[in-house]
C-alpha atoms as a PDB file:
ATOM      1  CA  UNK A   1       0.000   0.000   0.000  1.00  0.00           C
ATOM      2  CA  UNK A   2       2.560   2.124  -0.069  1.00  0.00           C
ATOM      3  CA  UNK A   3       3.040   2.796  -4.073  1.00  0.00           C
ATOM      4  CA  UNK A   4       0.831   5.965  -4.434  1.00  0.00           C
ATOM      5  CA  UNK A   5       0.305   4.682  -8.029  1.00  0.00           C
ATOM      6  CA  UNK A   6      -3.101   6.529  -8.080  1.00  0.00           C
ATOM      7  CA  UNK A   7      -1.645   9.949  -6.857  1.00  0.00           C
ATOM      8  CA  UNK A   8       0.611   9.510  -9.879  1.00  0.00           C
ATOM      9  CA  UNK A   9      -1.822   9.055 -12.369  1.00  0.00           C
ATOM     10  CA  UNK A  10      -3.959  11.625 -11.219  1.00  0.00           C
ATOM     11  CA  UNK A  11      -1.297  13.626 -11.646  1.00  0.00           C
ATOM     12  CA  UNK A  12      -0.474  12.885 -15.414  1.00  0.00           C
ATOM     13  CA  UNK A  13      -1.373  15.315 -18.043  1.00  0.00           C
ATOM     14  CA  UNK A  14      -3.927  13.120 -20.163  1.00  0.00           C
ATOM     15  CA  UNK A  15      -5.241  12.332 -17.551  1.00  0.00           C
ATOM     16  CA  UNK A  16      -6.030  15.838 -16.073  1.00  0.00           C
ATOM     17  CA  UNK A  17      -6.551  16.336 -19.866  1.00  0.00           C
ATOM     18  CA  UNK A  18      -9.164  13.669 -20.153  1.00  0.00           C
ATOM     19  CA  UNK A  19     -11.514  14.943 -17.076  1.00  0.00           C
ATOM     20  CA  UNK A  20     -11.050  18.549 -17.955  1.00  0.00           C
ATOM     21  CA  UNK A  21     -12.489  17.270 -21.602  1.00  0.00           C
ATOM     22  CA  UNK A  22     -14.996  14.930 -20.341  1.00  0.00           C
ATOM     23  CA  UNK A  23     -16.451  18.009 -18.108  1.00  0.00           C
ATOM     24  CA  UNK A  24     -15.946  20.600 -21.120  1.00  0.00           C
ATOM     25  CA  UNK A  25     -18.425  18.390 -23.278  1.00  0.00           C
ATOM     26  CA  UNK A  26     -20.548  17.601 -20.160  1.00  0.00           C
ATOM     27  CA  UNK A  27     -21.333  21.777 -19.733  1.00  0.00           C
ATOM     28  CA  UNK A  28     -21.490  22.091 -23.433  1.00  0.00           C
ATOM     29  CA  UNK A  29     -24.166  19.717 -23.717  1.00  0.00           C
ATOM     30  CA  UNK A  30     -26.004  20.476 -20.683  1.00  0.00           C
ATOM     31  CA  UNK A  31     -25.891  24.270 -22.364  1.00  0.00           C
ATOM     32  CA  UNK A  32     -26.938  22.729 -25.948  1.00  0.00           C
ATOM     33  CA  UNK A  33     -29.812  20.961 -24.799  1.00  0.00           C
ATOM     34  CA  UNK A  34     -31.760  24.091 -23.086  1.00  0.00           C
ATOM     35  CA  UNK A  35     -31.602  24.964 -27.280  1.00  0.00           C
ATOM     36  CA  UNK A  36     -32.640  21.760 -27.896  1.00  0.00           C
ATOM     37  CA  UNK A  37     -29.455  21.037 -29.740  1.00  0.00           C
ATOM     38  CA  UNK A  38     -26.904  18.270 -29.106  1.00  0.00           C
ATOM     39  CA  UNK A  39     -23.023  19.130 -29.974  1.00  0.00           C
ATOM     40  CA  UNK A  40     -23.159  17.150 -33.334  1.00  0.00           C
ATOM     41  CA  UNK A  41     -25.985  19.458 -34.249  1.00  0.00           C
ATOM     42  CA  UNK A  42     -24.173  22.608 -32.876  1.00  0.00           C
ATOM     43  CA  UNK A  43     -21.067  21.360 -35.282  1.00  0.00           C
ATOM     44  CA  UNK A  44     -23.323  20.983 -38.574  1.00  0.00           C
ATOM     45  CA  UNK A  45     -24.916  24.068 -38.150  1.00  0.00           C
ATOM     46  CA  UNK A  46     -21.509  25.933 -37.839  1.00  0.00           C
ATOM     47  CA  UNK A  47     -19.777  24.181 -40.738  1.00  0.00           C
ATOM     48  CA  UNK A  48     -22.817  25.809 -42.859  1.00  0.00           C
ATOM     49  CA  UNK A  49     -23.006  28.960 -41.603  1.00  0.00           C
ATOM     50  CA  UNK A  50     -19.112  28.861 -41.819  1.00  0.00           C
ATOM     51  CA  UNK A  51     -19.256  27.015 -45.256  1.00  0.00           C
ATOM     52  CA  UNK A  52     -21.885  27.669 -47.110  1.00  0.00           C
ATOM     53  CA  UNK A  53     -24.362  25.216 -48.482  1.00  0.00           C
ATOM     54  CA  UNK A  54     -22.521  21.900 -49.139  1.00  0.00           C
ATOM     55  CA  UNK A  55     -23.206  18.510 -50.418  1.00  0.00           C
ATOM     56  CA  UNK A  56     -24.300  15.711 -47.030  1.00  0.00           C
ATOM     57  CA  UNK A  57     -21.360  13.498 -48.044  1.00  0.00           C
ATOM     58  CA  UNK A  58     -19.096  16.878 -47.836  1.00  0.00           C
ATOM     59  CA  UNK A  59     -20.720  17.963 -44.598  1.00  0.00           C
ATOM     60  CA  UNK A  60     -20.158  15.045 -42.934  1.00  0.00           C
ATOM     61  CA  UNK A  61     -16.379  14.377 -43.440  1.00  0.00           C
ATOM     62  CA  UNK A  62     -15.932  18.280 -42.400  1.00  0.00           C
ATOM     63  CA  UNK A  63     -17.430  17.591 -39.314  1.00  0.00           C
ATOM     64  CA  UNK A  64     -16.233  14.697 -38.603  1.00  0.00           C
ATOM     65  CA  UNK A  65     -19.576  12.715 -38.406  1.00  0.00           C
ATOM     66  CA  UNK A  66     -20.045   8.634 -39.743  1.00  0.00           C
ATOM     67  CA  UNK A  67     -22.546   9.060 -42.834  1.00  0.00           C
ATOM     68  CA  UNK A  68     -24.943   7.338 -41.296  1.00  0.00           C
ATOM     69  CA  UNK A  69     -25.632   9.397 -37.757  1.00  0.00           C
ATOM     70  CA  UNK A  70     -25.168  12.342 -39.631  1.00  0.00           C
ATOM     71  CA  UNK A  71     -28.724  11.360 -41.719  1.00  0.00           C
ATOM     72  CA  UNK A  72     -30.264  11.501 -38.437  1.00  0.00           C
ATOM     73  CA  UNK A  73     -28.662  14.530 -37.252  1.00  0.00           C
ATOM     74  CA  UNK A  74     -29.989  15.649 -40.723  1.00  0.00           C
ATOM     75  CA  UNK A  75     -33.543  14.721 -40.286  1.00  0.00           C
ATOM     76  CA  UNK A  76     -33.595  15.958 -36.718  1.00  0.00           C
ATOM     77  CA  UNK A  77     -32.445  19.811 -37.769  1.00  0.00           C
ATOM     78  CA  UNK A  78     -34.694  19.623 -40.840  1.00  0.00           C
ATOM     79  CA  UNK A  79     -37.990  18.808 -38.646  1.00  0.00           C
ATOM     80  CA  UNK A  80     -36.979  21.883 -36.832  1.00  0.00           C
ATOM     81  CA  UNK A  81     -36.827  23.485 -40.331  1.00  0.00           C
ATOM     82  CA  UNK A  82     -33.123  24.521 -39.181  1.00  0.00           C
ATOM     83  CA  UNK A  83     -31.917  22.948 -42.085  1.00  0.00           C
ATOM     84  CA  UNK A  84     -32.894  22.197 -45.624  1.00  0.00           C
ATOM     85  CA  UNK A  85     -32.082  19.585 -48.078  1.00  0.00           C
ATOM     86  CA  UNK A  86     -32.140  19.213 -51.711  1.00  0.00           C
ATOM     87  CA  UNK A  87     -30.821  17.646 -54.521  1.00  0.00           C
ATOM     88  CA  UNK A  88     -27.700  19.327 -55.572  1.00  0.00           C
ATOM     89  CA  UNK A  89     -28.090  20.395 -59.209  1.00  0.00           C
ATOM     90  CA  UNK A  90     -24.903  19.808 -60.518  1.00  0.00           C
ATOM     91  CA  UNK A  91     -25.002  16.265 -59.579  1.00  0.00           C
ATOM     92  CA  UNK A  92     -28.258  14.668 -58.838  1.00  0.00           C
ATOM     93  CA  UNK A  93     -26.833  12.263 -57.120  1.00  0.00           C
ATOM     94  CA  UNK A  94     -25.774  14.238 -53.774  1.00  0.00           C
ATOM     95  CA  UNK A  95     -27.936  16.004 -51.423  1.00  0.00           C
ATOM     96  CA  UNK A  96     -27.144  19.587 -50.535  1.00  0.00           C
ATOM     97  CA  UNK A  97     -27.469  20.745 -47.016  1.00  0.00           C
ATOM     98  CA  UNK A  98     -28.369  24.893 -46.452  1.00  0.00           C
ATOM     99  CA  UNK A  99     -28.514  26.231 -43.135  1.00  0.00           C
ATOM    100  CA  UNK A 100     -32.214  28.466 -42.781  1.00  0.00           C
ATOM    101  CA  UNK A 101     -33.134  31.396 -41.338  1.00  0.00           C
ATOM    102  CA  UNK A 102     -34.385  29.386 -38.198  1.00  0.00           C
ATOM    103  CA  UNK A 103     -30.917  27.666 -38.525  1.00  0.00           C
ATOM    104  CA  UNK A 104     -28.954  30.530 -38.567  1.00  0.00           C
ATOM    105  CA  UNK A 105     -31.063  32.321 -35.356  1.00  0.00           C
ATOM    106  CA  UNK A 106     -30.773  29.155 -33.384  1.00  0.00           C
ATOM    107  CA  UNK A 107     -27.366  29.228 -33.941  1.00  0.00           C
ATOM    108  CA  UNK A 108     -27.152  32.555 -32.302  1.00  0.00           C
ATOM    109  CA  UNK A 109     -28.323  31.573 -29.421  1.00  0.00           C
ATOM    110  CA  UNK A 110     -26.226  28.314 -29.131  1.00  0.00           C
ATOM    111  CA  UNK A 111     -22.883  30.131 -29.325  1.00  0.00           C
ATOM    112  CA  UNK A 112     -24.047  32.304 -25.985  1.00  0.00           C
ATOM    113  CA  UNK A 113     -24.682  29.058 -24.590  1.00  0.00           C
ATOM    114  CA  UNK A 114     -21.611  27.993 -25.666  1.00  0.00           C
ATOM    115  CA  UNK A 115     -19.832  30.960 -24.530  1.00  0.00           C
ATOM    116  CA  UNK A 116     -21.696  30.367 -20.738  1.00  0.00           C
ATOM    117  CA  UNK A 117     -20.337  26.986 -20.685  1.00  0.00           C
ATOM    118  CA  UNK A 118     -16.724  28.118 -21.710  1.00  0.00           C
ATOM    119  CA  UNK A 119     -17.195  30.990 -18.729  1.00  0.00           C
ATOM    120  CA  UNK A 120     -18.272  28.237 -16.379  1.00  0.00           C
ATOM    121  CA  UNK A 121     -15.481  25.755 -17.293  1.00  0.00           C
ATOM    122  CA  UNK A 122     -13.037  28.440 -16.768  1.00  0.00           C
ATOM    123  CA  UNK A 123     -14.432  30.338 -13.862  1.00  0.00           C
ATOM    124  CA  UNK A 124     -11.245  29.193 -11.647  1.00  0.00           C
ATOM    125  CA  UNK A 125      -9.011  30.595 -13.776  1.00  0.00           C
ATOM    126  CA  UNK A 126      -8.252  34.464 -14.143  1.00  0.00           C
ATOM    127  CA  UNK A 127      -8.601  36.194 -18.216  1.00  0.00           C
ATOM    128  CA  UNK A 128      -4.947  35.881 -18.474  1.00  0.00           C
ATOM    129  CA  UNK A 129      -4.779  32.055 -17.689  1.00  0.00           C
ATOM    130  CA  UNK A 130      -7.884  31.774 -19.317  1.00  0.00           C
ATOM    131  CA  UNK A 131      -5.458  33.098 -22.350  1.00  0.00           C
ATOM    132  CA  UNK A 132      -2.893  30.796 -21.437  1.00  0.00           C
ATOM    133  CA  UNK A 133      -5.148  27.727 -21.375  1.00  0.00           C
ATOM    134  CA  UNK A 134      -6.022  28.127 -24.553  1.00  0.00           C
ATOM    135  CA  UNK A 135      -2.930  28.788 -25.887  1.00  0.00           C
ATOM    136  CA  UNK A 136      -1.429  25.813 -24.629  1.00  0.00           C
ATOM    137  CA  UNK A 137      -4.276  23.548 -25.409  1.00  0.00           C
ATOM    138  CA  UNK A 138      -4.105  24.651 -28.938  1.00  0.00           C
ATOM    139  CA  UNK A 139      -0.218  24.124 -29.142  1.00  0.00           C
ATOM    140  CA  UNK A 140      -0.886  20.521 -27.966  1.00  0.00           C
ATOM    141  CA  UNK A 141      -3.582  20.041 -30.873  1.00  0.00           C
ATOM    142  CA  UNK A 142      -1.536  21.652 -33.684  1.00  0.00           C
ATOM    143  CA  UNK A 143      -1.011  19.516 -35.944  1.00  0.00           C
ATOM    144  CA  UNK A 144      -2.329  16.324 -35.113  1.00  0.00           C
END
């Protein structure tokens, strides 16, 4: 009992890392969800507000989403009429995703969610480690 094997790991930066992340999406979502929105949704509505209209197949590699949720992340934003779909028509063949009006307003509002959960994931820290946090975190994801 003496190997304080768990005050080591606890210690580690992944896995410090890993909790900080696993609370990060935990206040996201919980933020999301008062829009109604889950973080999948959040991502395909910024990719075409970012992006433009683009084809589902296109959509779903940029944000990272297997073909096959992203249908019913698809069909759950278009019952909302957040999103519309059409066939594309330069090629019949691929569906092309547009972010609405409704879209585009709900959107609004889930970045000030977003932006609560960042303040309440960082409300430790002070604006200049805030700063630093993110600068770090980002050098640690550049490039991988």
């Amino acid at each position: 009992m003496d190997d304080p094997a768990l005050t080591r790991l606890q210690a580690l930066p992944s896995w410090l890392l890993g909790r900080a992340g696993a609370l990060a999406h935990r206040l996201v979502a919980e933020r999301l969800a008062e829009a109604g929105l889950r973080t999948g949704h959040h991502a395909v509505l910024c990719a075409l507000a970012e992006r433009g209209p683009l084809a589902q197949a296109e959509l779903s590699r940029t944000v990272r989403i297997d073909p096959k949720d992203m249908v019913a992340a698809l069909d759950a934003l278009q019952s909302r009429a957040l999103v519309t779909r059409e066939r594309d028509p330069r090629d019949a063949r691929k569906n092309l995703v547009t972010l609405s009006p409704a879209g585009r307003t709900l959107l609004h509002e889930a970045e000030r969610l977003g932006a609560q959960a960042d303040a309440d994931l960082t409300a430790p820290l002070t604006p200049a480690e805030r700063d630093q946090l993110t600068a770090l975190v980002s050098k640690l994801l550049a490039d991988r």
